[in-house]
C-alpha atoms as a PDB file:
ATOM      1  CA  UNK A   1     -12.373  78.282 -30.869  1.00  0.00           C
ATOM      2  CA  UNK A   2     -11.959  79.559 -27.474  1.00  0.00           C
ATOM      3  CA  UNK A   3     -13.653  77.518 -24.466  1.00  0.00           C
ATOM      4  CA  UNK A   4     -15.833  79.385 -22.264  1.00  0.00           C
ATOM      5  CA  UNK A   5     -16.832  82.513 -24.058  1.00  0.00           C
ATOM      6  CA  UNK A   6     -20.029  81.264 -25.406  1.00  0.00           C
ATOM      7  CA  UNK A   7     -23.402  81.237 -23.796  1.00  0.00           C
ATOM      8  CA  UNK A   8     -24.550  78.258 -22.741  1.00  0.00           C
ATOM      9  CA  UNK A   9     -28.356  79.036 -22.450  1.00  0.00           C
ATOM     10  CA  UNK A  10     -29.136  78.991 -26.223  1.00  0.00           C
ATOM     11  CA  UNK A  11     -33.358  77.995 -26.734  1.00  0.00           C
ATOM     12  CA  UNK A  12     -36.376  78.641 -29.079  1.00  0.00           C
ATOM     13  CA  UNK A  13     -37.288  81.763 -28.782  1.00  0.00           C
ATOM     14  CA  UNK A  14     -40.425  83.595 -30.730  1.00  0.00           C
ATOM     15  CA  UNK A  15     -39.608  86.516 -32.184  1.00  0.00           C
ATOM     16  CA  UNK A  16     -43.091  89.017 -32.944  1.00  0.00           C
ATOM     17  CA  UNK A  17     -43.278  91.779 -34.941  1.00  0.00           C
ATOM     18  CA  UNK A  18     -45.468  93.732 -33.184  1.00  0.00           C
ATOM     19  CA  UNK A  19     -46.294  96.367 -36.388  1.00  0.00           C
ATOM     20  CA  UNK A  20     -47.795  93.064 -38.443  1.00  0.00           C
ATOM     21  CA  UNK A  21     -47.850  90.353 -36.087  1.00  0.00           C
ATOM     22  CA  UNK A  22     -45.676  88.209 -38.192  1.00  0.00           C
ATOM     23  CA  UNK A  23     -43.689  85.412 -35.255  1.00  0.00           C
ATOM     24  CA  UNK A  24     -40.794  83.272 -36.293  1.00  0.00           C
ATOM     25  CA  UNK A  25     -39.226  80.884 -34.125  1.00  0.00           C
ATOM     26  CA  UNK A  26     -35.236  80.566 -34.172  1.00  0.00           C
ATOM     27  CA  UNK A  27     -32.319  79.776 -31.568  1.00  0.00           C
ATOM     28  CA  UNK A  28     -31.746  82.649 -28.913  1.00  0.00           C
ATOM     29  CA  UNK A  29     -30.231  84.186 -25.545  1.00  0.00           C
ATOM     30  CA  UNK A  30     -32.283  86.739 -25.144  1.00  0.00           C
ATOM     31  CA  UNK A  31     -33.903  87.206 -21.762  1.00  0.00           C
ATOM     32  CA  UNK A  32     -37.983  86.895 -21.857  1.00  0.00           C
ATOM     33  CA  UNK A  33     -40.440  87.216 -19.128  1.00  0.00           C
ATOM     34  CA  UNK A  34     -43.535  86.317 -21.565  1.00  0.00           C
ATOM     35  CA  UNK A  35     -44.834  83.570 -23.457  1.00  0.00           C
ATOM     36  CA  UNK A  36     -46.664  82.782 -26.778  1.00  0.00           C
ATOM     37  CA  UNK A  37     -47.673  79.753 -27.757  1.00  0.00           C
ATOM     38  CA  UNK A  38     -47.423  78.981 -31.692  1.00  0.00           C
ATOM     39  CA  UNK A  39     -48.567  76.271 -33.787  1.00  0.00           C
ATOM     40  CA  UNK A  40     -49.553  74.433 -30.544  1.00  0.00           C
ATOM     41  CA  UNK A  41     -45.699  74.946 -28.654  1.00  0.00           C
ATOM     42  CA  UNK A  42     -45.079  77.603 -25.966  1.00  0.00           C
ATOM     43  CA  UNK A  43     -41.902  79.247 -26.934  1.00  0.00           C
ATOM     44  CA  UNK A  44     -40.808  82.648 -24.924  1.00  0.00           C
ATOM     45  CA  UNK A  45     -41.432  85.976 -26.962  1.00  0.00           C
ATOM     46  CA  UNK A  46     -39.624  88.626 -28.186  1.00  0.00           C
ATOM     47  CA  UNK A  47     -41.647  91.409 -29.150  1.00  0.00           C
ATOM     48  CA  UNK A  48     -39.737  93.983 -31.996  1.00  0.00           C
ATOM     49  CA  UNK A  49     -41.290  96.745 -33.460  1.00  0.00           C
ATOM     50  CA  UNK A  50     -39.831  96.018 -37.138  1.00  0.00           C
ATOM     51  CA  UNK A  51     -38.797  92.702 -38.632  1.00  0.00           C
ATOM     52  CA  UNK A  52     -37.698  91.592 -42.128  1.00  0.00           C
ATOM     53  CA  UNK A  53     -41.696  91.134 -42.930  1.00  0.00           C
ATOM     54  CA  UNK A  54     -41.937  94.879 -42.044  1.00  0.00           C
ATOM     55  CA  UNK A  55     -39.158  96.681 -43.128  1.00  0.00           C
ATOM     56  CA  UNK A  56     -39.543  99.006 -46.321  1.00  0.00           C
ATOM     57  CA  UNK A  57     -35.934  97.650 -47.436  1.00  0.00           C
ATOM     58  CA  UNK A  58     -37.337  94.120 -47.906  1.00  0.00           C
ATOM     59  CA  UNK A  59     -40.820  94.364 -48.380  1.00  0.00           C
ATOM     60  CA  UNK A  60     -40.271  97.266 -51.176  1.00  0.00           C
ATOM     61  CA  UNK A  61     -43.069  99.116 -49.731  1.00  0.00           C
ATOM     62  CA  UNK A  62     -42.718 102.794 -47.552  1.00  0.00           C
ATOM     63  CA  UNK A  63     -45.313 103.775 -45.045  1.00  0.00           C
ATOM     64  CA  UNK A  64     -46.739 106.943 -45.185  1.00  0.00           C
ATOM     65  CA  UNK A  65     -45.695 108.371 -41.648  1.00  0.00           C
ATOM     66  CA  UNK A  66     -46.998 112.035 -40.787  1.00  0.00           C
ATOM     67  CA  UNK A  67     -44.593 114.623 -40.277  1.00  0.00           C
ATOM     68  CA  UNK A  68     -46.083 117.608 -41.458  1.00  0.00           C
ATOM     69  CA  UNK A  69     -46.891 117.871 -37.405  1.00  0.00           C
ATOM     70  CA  UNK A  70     -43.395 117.870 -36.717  1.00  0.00           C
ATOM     71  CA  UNK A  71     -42.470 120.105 -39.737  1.00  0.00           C
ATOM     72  CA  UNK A  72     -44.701 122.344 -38.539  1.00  0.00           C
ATOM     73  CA  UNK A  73     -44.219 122.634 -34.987  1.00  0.00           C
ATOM     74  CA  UNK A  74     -40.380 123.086 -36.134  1.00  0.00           C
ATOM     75  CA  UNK A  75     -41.144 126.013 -38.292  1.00  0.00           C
ATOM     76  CA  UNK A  76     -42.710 127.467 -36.180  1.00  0.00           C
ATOM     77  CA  UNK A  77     -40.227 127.197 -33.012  1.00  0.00           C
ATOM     78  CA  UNK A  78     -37.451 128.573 -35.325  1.00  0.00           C
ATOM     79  CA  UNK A  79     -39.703 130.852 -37.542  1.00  0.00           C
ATOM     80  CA  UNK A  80     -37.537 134.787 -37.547  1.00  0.00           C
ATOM     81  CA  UNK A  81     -39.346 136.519 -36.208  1.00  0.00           C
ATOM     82  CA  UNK A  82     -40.531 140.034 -38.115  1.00  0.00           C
ATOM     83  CA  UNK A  83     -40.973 143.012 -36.690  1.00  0.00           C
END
């Protein structure tokens, strides 16, 4: 393995899903400026907006997400126009 290519700074880090505010704690670089504390420690957080607790690949379950606003607003920016 090559010397010197590897960060140095590794740490516990919390990562929180923010979408079911699921936190797990693992080894990280990743720069923070906040805090969290969990199960009585103060770790730094990461906040993510999907996780493996959220994810419709592992959980098996798919949100519902609106898009008949956006299917409508497209139809009707690229309707033809009649005459």
């Amino acid at each position: 393995m090559k010397q010197g290519i590897h960060p140095e700074n590794y740490r516990l880090v919390a990562f929180k899903d923010m979408s079911n505010e699921d936190v797990f704690i693992t080894k990280s670089t990743v720069e923070t400026k906040e805090t969290i504390i969990h199960e009585g420690v103060e770790y730094p957080v990461y906040k993510m907006e999907i996780s493996r607790t959220s994810h419709p690949f592992y959980t098996g379950k798919s949100k519902l997400i609106d898009t008949a606003g956006r299917i409508d607003k497209f139809n009707s920016k690229y309707a033809k126009k009649t005459k």
